[in-house]
Every structure is written in C-alpha cells, then in structure tokens.
N, C-alpha and C. Protein backbone atom coordinates (compact mmCIF):
# COMPACT_ATOMS: atom_id res chain seq x y z
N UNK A 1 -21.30 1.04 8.37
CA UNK A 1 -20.39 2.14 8.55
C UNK A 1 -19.21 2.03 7.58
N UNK A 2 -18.96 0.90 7.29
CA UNK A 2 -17.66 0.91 6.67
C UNK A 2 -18.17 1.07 5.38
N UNK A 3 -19.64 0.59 4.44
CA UNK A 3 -19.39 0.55 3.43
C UNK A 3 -19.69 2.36 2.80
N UNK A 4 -20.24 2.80 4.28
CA UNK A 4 -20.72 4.21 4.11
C UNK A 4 -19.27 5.12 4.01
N UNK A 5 -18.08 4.67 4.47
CA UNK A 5 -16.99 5.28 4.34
C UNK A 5 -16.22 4.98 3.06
N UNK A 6 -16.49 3.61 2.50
CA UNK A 6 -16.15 3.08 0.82
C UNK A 6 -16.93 4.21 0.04
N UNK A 7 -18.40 4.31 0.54
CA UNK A 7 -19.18 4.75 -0.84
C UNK A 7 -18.76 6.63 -0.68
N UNK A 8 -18.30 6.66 0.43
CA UNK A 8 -17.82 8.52 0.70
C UNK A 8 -16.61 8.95 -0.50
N UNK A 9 -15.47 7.43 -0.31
CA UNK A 9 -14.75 7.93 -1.23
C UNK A 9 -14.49 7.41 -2.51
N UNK A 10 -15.46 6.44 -2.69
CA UNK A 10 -15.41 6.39 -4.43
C UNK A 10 -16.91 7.24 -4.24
N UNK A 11 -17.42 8.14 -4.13
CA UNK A 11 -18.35 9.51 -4.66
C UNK A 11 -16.90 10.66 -4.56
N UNK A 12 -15.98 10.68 -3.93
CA UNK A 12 -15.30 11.73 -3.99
C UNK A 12 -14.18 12.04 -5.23
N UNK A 13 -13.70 10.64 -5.02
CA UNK A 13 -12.95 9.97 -6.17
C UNK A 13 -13.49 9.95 -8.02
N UNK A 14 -14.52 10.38 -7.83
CA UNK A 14 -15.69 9.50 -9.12
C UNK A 14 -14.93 10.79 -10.12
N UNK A 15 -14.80 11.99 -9.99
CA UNK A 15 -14.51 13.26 -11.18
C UNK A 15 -13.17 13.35 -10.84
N UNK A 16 -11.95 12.58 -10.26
CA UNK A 16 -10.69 13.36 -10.47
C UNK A 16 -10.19 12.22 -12.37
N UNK A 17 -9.21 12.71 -12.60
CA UNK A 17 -8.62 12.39 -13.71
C UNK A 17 -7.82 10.83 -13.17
N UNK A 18 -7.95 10.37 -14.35
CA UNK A 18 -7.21 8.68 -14.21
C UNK A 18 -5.26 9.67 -14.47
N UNK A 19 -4.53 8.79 -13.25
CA UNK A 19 -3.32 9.19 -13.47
C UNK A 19 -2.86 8.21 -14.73
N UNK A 20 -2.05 8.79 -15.39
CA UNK A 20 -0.85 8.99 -16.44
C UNK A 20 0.02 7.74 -16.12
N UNK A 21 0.44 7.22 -17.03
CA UNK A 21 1.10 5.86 -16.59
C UNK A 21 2.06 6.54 -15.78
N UNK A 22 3.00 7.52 -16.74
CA UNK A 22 4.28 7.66 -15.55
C UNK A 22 3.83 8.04 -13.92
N UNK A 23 2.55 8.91 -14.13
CA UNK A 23 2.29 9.17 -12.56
C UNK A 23 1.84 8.12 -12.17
N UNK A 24 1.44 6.88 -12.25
CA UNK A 24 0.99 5.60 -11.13
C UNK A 24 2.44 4.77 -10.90
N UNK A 25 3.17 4.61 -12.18
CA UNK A 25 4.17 4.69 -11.62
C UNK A 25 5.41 5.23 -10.55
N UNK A 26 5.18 6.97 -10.57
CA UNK A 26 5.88 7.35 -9.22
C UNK A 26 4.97 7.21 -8.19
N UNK A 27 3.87 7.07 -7.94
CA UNK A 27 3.30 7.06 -7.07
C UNK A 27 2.93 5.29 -6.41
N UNK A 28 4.05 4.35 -7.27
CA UNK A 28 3.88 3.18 -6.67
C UNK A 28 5.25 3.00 -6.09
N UNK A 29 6.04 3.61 -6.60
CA UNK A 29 7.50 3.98 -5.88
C UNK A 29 7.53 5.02 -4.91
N UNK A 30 6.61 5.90 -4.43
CA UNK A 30 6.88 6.52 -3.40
C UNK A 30 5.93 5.33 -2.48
N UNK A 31 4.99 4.97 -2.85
CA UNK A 31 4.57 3.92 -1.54
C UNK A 31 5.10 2.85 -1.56
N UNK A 32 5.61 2.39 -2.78
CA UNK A 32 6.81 1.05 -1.80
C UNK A 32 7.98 1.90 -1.20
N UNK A 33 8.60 2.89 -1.22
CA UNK A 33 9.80 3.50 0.04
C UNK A 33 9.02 3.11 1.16
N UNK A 34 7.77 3.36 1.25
CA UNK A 34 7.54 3.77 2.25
C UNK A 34 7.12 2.96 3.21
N UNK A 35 6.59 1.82 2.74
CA UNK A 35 6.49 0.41 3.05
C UNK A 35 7.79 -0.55 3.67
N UNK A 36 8.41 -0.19 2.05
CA UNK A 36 10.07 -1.03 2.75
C UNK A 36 10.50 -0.19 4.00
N UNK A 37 10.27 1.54 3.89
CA UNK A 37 10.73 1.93 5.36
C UNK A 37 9.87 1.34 6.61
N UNK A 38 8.62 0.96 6.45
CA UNK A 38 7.89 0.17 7.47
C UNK A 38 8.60 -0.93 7.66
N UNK A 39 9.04 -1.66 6.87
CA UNK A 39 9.47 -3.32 7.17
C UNK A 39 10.82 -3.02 7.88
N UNK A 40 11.70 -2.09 7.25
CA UNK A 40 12.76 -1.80 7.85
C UNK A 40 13.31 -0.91 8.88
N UNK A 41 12.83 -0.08 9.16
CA UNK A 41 12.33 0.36 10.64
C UNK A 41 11.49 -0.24 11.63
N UNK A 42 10.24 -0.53 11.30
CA UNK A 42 9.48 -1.37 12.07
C UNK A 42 8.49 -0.23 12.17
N UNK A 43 7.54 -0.96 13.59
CA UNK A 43 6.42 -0.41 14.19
C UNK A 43 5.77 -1.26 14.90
N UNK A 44 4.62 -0.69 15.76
CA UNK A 44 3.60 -2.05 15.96
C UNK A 44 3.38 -2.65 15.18
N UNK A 45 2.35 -2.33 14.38
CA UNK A 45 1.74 -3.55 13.95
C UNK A 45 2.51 -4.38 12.71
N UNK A 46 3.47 -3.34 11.93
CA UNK A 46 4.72 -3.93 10.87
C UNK A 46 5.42 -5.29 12.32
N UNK A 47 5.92 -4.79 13.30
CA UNK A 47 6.44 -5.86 14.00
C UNK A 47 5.82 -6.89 14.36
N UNK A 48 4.49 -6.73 14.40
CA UNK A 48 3.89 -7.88 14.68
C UNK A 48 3.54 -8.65 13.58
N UNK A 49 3.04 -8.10 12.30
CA UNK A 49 3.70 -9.02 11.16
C UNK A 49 4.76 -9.96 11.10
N UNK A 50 5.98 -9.14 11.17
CA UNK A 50 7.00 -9.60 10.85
C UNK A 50 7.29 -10.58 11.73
N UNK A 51 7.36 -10.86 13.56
CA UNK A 51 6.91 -11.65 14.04
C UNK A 51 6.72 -12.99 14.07
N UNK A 52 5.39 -12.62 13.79
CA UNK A 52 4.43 -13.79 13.38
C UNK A 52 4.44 -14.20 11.90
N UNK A 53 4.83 -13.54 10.77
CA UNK A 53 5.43 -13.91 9.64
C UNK A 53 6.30 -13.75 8.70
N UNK A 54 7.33 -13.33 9.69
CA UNK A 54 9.07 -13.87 8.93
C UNK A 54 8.81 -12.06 8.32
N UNK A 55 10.01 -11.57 8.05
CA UNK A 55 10.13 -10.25 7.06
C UNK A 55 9.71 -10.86 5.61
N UNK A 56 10.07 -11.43 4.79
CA UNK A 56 9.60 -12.34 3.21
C UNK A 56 8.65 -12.21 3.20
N UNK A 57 7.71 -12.72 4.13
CA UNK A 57 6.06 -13.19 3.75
C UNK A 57 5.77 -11.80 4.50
N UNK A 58 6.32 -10.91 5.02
CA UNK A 58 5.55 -9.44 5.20
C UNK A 58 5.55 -8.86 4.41
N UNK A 59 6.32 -8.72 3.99
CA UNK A 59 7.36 -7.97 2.74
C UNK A 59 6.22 -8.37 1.39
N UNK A 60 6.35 -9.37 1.25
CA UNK A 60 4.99 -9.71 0.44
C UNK A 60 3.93 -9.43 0.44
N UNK A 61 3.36 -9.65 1.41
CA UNK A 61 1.72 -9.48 2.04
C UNK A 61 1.29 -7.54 2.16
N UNK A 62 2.34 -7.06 2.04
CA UNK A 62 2.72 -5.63 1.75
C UNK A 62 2.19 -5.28 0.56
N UNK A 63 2.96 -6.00 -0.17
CA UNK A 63 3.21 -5.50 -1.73
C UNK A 63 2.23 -6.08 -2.76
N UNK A 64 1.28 -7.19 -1.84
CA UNK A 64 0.83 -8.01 -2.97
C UNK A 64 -0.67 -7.67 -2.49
N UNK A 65 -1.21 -7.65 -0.95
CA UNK A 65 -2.27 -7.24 -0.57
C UNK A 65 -2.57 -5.55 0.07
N UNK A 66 -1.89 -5.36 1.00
CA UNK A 66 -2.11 -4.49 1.94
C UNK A 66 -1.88 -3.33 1.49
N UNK A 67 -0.97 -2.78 0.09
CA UNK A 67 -0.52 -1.88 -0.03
C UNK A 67 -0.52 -2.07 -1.52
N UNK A 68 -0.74 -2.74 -2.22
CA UNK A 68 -1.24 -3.33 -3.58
C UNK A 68 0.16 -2.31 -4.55
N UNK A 69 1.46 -2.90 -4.23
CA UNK A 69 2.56 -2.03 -4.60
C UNK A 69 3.21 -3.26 -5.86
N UNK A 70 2.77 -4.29 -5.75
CA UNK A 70 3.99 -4.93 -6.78
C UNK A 70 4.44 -4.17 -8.02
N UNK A 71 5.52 -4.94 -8.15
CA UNK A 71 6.90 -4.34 -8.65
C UNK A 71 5.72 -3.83 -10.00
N UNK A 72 6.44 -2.53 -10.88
CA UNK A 72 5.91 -2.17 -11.74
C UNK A 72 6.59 -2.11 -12.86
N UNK A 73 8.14 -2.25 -12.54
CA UNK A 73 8.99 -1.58 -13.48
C UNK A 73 9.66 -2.82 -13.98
C-alpha cells in the first residue's frame, strides 16, 4: 500500500517542470516557517518529539530528516 501511494505520486509528479533555483529556495523557506512554527507552538506529535528529544535535536531531526529543509542560504 504504501509503495502503491509512492508510485501514485512520482507517476503524478513525473511531467511537472523542475523548480528554478530561486523557487526551491522560497519554497524551503516557507516550509522551514512552518516547521519552526511547529517547534514553537507545538502539537502532538512536535511535543512529543520535543519531549523525548530536547527542542535542538527536534529542531534538527526536522530540518535534516523529516522535512528535508536545511539551511539553503
């Protein structure tokens, strides 16, 4: 099931246009806001991160896995 939901959207994905440096760039700055607003507001499961591993190592695990945002600029 899951890989049937991978292969749904790289077939959907396969004909749009590769973004433009500047556009992957705003579009890695609107999802880190939006992230840091997760860490800094909270939520379930952001709180239970944070929790169980400190804001730093969320904050990381954000940016480096889960949300594949590191710094660009």
């Amino acid at each position: 099931m899951l890989f049937d939901g991978l292969e749904a959207v790289l077939d959907a994905s396969s004909g749009l246009p590769e973004l433009t440096e500047d556009q992957k760039k705003a579009k890695n700055v609107i999802t880190r806001d939006y992230t840091d607003g997760l860490i800094s507001n909270g939520g379930i499961s952001t709180d239970m991160f944070k929790s169980s591993l400190g804001e730093d190592v969320t904050r990381d695990f954000f940016s480096k896995v889960l949300f594949g945002t590191g710094r660009m600029d």
